[in-house]
C-alpha atoms as a PDB file:
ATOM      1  CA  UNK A   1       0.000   0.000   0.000  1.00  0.00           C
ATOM      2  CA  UNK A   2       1.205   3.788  -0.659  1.00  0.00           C
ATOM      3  CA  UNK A   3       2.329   5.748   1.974  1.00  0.00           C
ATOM      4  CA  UNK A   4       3.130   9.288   2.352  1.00  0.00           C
ATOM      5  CA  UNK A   5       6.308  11.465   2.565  1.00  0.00           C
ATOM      6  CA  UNK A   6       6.323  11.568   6.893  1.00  0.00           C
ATOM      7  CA  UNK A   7       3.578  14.494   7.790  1.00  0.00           C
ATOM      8  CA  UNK A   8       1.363  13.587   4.879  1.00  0.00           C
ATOM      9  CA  UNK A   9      -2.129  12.481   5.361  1.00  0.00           C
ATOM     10  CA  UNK A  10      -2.740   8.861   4.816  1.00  0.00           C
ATOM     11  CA  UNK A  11      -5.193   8.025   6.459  1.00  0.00           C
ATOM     12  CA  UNK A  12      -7.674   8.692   9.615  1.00  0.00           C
ATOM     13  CA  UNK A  13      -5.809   9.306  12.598  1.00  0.00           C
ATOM     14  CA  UNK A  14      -4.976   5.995  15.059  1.00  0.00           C
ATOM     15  CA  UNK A  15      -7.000   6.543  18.241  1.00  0.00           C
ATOM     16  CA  UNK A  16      -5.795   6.925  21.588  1.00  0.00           C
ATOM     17  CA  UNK A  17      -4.789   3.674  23.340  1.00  0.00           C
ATOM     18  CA  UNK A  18      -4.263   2.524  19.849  1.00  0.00           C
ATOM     19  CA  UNK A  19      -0.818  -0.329  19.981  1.00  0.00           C
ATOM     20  CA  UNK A  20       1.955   1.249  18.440  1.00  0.00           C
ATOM     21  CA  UNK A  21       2.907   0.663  15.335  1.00  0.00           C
ATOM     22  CA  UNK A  22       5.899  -2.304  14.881  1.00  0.00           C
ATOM     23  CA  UNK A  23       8.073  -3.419  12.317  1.00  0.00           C
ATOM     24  CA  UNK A  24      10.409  -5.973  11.170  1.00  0.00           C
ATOM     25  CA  UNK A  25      13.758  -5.579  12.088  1.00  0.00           C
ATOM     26  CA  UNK A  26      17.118  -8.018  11.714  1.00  0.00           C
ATOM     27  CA  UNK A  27      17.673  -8.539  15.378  1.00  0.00           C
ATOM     28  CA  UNK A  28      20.812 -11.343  14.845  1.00  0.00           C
ATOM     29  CA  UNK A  29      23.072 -12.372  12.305  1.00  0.00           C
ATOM     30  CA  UNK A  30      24.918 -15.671  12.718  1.00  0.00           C
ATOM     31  CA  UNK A  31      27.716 -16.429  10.024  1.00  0.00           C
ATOM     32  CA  UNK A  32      29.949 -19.710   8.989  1.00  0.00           C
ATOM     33  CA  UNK A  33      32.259 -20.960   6.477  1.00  0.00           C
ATOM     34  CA  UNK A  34      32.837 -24.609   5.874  1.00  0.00           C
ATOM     35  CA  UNK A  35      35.216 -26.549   4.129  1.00  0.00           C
ATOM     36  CA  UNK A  36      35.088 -30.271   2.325  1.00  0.00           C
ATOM     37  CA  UNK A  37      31.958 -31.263  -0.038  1.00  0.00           C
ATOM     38  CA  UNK A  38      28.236 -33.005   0.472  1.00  0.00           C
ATOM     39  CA  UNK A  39      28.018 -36.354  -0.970  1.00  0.00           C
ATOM     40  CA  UNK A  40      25.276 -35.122  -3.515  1.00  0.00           C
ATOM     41  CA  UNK A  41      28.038 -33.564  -5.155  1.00  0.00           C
ATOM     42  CA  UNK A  42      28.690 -37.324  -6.416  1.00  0.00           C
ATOM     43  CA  UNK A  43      24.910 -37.847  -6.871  1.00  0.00           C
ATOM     44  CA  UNK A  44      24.539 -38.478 -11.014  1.00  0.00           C
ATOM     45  CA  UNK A  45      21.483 -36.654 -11.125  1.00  0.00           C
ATOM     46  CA  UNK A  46      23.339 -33.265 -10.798  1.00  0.00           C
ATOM     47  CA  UNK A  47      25.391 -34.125 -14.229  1.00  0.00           C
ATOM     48  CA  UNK A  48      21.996 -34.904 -15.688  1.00  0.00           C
ATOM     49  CA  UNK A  49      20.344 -31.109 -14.504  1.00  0.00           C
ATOM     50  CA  UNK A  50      23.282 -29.480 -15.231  1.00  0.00           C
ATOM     51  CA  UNK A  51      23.727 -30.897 -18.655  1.00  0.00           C
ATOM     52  CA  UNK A  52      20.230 -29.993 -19.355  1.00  0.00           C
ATOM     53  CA  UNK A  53      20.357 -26.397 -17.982  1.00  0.00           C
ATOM     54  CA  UNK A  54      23.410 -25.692 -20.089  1.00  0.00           C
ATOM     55  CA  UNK A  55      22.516 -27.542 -23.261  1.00  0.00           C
ATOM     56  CA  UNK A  56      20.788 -24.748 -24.567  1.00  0.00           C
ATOM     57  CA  UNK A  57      23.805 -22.179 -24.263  1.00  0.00           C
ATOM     58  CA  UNK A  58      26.633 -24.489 -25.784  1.00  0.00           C
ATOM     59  CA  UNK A  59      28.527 -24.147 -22.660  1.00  0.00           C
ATOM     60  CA  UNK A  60      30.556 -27.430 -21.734  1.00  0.00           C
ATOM     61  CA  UNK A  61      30.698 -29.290 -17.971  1.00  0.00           C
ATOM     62  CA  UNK A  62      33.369 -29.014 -15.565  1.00  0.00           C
ATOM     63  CA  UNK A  63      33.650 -32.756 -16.086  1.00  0.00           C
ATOM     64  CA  UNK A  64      36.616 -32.766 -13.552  1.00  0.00           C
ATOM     65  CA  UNK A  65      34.600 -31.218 -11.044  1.00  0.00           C
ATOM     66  CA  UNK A  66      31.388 -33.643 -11.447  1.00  0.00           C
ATOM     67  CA  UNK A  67      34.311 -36.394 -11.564  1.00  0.00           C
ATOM     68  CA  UNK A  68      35.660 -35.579  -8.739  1.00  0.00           C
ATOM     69  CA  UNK A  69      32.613 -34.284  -6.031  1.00  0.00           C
ATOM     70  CA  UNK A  70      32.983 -30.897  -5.267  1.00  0.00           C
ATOM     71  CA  UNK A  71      30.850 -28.624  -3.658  1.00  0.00           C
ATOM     72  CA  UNK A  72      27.769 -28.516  -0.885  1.00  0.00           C
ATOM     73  CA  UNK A  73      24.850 -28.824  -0.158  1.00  0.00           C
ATOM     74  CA  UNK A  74      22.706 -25.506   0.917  1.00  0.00           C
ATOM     75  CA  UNK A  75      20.824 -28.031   3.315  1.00  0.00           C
ATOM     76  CA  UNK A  76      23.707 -29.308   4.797  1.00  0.00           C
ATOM     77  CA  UNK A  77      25.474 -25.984   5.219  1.00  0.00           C
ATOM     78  CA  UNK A  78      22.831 -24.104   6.898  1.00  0.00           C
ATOM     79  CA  UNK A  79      20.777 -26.788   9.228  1.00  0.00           C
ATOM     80  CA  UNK A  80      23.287 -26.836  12.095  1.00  0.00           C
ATOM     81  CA  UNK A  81      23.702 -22.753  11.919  1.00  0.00           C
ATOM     82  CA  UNK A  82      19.781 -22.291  11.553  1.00  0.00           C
ATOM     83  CA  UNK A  83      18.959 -24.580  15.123  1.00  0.00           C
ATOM     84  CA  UNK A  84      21.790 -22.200  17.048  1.00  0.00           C
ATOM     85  CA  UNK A  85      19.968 -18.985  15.364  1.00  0.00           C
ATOM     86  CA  UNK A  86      16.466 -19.998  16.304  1.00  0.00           C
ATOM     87  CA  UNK A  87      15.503 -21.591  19.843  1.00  0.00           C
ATOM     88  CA  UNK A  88      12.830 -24.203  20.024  1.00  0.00           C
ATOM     89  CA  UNK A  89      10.332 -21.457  21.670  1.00  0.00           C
ATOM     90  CA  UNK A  90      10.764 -18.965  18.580  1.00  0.00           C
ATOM     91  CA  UNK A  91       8.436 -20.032  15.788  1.00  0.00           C
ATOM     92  CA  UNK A  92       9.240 -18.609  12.534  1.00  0.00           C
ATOM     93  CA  UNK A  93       6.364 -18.093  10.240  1.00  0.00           C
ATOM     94  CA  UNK A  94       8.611 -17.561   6.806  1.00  0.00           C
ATOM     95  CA  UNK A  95      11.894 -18.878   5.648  1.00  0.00           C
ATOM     96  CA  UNK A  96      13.491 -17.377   2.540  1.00  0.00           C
ATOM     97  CA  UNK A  97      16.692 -19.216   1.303  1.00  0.00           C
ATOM     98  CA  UNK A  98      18.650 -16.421  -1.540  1.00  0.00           C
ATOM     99  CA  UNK A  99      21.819 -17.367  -3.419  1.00  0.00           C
ATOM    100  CA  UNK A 100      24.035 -17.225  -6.233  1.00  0.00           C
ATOM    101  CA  UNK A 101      26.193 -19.864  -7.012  1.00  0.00           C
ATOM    102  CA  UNK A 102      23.919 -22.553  -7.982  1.00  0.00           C
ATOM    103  CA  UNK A 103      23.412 -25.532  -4.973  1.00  0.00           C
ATOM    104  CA  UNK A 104      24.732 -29.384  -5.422  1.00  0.00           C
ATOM    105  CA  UNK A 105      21.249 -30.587  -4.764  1.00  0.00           C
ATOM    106  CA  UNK A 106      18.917 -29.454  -7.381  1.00  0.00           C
ATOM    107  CA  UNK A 107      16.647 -32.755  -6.929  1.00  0.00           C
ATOM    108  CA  UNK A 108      15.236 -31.531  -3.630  1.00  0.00           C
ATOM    109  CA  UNK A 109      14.703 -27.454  -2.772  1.00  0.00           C
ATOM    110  CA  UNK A 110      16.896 -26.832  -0.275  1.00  0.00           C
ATOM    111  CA  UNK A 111      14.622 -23.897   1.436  1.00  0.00           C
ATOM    112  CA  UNK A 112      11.767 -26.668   1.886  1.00  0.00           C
ATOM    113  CA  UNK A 113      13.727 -28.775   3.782  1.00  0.00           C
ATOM    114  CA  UNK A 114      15.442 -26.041   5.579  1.00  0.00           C
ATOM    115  CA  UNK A 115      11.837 -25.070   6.928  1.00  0.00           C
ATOM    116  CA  UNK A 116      12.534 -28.119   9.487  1.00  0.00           C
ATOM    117  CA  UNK A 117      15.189 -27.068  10.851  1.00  0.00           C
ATOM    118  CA  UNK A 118      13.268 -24.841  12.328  1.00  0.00           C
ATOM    119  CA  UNK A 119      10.106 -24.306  14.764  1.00  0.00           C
ATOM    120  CA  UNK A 120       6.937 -23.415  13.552  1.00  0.00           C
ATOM    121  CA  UNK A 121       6.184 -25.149  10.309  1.00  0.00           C
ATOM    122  CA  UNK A 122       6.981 -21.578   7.969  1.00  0.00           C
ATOM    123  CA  UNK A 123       6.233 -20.960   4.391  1.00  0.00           C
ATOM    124  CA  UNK A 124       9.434 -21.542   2.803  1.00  0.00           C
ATOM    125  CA  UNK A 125      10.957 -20.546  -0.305  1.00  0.00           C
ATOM    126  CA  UNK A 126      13.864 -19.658  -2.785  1.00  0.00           C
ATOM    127  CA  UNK A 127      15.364 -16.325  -4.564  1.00  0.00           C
ATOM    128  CA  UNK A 128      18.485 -16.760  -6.684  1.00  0.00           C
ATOM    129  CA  UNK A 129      19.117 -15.435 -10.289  1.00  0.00           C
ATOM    130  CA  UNK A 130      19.728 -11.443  -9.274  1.00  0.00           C
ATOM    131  CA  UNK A 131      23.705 -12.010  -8.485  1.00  0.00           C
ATOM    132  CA  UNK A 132      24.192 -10.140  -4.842  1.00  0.00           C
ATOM    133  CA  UNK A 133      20.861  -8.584  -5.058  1.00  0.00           C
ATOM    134  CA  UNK A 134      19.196 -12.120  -4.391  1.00  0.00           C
ATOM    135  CA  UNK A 135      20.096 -11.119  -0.467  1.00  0.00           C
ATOM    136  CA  UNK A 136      18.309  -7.640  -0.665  1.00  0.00           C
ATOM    137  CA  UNK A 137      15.361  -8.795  -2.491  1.00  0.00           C
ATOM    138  CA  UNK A 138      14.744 -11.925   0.420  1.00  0.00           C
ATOM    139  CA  UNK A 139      14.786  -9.349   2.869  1.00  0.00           C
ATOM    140  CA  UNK A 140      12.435  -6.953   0.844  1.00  0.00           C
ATOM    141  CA  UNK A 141      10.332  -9.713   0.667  1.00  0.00           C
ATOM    142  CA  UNK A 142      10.312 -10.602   4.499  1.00  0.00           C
ATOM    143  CA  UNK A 143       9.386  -6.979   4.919  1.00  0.00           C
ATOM    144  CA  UNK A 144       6.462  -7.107   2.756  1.00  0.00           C
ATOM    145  CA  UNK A 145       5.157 -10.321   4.101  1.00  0.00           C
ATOM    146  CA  UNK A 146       5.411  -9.036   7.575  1.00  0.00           C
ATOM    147  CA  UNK A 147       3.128  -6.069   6.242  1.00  0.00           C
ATOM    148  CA  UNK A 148       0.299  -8.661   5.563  1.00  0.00           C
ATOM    149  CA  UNK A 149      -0.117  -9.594   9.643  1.00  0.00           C
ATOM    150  CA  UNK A 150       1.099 -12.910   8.845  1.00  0.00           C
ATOM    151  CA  UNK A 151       4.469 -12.749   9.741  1.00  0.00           C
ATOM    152  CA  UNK A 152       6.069 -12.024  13.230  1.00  0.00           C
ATOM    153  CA  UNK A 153       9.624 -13.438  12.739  1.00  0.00           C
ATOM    154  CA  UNK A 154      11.140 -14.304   9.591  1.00  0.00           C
ATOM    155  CA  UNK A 155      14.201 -16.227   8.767  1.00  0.00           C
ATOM    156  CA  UNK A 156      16.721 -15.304   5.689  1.00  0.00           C
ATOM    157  CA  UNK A 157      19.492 -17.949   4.725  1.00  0.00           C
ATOM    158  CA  UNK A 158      22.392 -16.938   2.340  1.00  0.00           C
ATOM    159  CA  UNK A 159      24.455 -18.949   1.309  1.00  0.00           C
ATOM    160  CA  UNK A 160      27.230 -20.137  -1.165  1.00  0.00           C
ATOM    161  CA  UNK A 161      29.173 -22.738  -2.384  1.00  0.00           C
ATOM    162  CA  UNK A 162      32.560 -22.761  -4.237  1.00  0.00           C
ATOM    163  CA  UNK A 163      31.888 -24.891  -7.607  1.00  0.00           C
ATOM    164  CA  UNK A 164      30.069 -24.048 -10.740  1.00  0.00           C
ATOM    165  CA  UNK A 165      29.974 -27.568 -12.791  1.00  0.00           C
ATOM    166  CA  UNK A 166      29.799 -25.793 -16.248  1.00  0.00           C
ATOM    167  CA  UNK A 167      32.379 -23.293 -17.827  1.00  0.00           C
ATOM    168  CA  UNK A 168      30.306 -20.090 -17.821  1.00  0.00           C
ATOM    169  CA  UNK A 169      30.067 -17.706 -21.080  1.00  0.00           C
ATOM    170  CA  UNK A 170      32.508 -15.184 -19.192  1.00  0.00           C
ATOM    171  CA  UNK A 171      34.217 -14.590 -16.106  1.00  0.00           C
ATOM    172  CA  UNK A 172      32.304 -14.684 -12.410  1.00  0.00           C
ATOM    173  CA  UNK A 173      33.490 -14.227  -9.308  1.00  0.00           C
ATOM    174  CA  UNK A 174      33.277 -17.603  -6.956  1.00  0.00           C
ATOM    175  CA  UNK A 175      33.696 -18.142  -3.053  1.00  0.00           C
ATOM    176  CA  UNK A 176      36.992 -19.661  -1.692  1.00  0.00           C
ATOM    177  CA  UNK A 177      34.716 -21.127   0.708  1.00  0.00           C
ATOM    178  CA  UNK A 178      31.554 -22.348   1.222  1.00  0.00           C
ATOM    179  CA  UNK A 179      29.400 -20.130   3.347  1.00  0.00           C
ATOM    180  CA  UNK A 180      26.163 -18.974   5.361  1.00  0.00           C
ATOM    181  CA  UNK A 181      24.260 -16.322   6.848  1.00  0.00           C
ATOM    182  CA  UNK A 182      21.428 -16.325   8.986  1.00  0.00           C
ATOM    183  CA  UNK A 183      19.513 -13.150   9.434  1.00  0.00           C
ATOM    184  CA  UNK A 184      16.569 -13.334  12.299  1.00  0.00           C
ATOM    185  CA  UNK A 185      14.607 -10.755  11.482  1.00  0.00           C
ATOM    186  CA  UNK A 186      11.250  -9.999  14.277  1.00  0.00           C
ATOM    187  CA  UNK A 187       8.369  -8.014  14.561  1.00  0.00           C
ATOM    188  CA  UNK A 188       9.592  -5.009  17.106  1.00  0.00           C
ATOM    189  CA  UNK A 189       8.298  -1.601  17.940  1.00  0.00           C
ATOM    190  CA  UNK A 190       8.922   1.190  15.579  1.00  0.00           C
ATOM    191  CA  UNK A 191       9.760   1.554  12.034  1.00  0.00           C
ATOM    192  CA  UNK A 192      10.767  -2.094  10.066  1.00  0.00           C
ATOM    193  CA  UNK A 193      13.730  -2.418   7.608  1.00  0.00           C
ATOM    194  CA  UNK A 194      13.131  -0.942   4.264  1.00  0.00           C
ATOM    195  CA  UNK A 195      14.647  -1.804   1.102  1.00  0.00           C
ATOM    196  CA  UNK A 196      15.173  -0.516  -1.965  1.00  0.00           C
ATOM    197  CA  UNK A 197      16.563  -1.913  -5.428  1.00  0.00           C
ATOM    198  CA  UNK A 198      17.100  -0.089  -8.551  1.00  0.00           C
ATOM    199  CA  UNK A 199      18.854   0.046 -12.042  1.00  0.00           C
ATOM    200  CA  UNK A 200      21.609   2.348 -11.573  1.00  0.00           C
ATOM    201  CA  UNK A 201      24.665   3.087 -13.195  1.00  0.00           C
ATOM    202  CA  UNK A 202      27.499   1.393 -12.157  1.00  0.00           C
ATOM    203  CA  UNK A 203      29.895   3.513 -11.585  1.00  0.00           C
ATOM    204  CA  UNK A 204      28.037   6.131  -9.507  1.00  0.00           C
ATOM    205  CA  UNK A 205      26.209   4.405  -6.318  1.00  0.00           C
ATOM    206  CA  UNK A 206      27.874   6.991  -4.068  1.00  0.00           C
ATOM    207  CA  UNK A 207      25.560   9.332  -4.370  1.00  0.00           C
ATOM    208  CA  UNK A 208      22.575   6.818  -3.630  1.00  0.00           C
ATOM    209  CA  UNK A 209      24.220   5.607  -0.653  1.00  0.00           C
ATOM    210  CA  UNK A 210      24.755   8.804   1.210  1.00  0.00           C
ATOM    211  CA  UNK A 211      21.082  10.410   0.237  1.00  0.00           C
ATOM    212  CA  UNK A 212      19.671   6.867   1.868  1.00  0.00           C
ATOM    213  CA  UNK A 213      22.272   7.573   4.796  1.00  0.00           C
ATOM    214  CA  UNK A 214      21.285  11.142   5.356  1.00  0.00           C
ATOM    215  CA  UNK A 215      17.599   9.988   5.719  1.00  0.00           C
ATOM    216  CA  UNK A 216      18.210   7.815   8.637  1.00  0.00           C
ATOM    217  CA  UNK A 217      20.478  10.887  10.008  1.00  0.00           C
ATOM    218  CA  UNK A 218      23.326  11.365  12.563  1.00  0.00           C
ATOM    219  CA  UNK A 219      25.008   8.296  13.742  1.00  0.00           C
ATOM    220  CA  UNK A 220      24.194   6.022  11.477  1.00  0.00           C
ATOM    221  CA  UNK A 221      26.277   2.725  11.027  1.00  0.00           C
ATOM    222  CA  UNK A 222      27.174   2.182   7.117  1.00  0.00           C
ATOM    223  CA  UNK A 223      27.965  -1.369   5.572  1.00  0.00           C
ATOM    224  CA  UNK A 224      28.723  -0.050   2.282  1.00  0.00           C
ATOM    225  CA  UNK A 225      29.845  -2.824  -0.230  1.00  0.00           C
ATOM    226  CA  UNK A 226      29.458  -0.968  -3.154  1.00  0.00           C
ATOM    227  CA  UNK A 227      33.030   0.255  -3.704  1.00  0.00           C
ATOM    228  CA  UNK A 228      34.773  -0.658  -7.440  1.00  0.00           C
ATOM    229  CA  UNK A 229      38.523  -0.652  -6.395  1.00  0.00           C
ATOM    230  CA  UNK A 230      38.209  -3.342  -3.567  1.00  0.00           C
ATOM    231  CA  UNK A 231      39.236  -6.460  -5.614  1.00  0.00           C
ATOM    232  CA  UNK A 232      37.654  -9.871  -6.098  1.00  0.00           C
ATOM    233  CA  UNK A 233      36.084 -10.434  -2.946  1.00  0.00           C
ATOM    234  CA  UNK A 234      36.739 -13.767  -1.101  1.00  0.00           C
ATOM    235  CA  UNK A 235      33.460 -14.144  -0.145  1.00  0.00           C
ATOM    236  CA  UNK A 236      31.211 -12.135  -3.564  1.00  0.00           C
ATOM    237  CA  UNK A 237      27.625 -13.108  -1.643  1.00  0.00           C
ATOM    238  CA  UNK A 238      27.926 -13.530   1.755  1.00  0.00           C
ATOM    239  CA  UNK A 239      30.704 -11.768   3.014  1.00  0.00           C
ATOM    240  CA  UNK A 240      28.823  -8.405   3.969  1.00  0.00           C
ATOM    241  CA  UNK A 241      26.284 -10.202   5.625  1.00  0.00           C
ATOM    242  CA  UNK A 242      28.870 -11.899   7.932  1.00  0.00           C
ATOM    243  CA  UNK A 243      30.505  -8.753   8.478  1.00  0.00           C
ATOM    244  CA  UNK A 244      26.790  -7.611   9.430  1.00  0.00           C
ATOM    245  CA  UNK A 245      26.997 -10.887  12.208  1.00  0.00           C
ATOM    246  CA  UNK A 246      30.303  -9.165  13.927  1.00  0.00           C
ATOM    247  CA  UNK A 247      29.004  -5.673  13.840  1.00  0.00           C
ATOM    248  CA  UNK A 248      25.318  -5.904  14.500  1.00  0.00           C
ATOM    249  CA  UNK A 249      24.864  -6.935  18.471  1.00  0.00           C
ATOM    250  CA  UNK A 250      27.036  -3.426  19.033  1.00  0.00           C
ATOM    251  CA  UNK A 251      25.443  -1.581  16.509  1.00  0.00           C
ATOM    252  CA  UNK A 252      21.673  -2.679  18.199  1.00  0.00           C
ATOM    253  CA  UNK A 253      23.293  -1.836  21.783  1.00  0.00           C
ATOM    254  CA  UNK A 254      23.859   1.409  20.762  1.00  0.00           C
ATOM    255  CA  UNK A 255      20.811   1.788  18.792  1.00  0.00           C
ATOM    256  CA  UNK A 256      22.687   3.332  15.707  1.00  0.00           C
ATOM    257  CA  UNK A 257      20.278   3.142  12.756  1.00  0.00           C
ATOM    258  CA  UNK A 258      21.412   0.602   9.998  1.00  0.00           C
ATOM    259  CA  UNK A 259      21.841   1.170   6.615  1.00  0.00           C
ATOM    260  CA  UNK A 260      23.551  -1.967   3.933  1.00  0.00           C
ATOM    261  CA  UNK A 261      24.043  -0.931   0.493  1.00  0.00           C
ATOM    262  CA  UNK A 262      25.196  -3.104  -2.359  1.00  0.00           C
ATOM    263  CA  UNK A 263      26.120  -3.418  -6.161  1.00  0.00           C
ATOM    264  CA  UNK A 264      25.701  -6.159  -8.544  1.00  0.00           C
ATOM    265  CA  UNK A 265      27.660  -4.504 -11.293  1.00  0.00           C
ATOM    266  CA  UNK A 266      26.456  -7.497 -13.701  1.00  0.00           C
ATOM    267  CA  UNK A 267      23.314  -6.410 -13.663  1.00  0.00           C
ATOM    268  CA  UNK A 268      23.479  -3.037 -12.527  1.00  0.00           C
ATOM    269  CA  UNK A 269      21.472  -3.423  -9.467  1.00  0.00           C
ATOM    270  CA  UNK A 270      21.924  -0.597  -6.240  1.00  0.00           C
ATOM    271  CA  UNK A 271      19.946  -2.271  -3.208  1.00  0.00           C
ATOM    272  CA  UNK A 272      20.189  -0.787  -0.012  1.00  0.00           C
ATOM    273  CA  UNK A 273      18.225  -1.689   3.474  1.00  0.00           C
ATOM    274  CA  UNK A 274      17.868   0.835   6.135  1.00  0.00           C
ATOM    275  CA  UNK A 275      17.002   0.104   9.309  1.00  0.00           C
ATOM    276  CA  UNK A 276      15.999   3.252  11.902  1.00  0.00           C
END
């Protein structure tokens, strides 16, 4: 639904006594790399899928790497980090699963089975093909769902793994290690998180991120992974979001707003996620 610039009349005003308004905030970040392979790297039905998936493009298999078993299993990565992130008296009511590099297990949606590693039975699901923008978009969708009443804690899972079983048409940029984020994100008083996504050009997000920063005003913490001249990072999908898990329980202590900003220069994307 539309809402105003702040001052603007939306709407009747709330009566007295009414509950304040809450939103839905990223209260915890857990991160973890991992090392070794899942077995359904060596399952045959991934040779079959990814033939057929790249068939189409003319681009040959990594036969070495289907050979040999390499790679994980989102599943397998993220259960054991999900049950520390989520106690057995927090029911989540939505679990969105977002990555990049294509899983090991494409027989089987990871994000279903994912949903019991946690309480409450939530509708789970899957965002992947946007690059790094797949983590924005999850939580922009968390956000939305909350709006509906149906959602009071919400679970996102990133995640990445280090093997791409087909030569791709040019260059991308893959993890040294496999990885995953949690994000908990719950209904709390207050504003929610925000996000926004648009086509921008690539070489000028700067200006984006510090109109978005000014908004949330003085003190504001800034994870800004945006920046051209920083190299190949080690971690392309994940590795703001764990530097999110080390920062966030002193940002939240000193109740700094938040604001995350990123670039997928592939496809042009500027997200960025405030969070008051």
């Amino acid at each position: 639904m539309p809402v105003g610039p702040p001052g603007s009349p939306v709407g009747p005003a709330a009566p007295t006594g009414a509950p304040a308004p809450a939103g839905l905030r990223i209260t915890r970040v857990l991160a973890r790399c991992s090392d070794g392979r899942s077995e359904a790297s060596l399952d045959p039905d991934l040779r079959v899928f990814v033939s057929d998936l790249v068939r189409p493009y003319g681009l040959p298999l990594r036969e070495d790497l289907l050979r040999e078993g390499v790679g994980h299993s989102y599943e397998e990565l993220a259960a054991g980090l999900l049950r520390e992130a989520v106690g057995e008296d927090e029911p989540v009511d939505l679990l969105i699963l977002a990555f990049d590099t294509p899983d090991v297990r494409p027989g089987a949606p990871s994000s279903l089975a994912l949903s019991r590693s946690v309480p409450g039975g939530p509708l789970a699901f899957a965002v992947c093909d946007q690059g790094s923008a797949a983590a924005f978009t999850a939580l922009r969708l968390a956000a939305e769902y909350h709006r509906t009443g149906a959602c009071r804690r919400a679970v996102v899972v990133l995640a990445e793994q280090t093997a791409l079983h087909y030569e791709p048409a040019e260059p991308v940029a893959l993890p040294r290690r496999h990885a995953v984020v949690v994000l908990v994100c719950e209904e709390e008083p207050g504003e929610g998180l925000t996000v926004r996504q648009q086509h921008h050009p690539a070489d000028r997000p700067a200006s984006a991120v510090r109109a978005r920063t000014a908004e949330l005003g003085p003190g504001a913490a800034v994870l800004d992974a945006t920046g051209a001249d920083d190299g190949p990072a080690a971690q392309p999908f994940t590795g703001p979001w764990a530097e999110l898990a080390e920062r966030l329980p002193e940002w939240r202590a000193q109740r700094r707003p938040l604001l995350v900003a990123g670039l997928d220069r592939r496809l042009g994307v500027l997200s960025t996620l405030a969070q008051p």
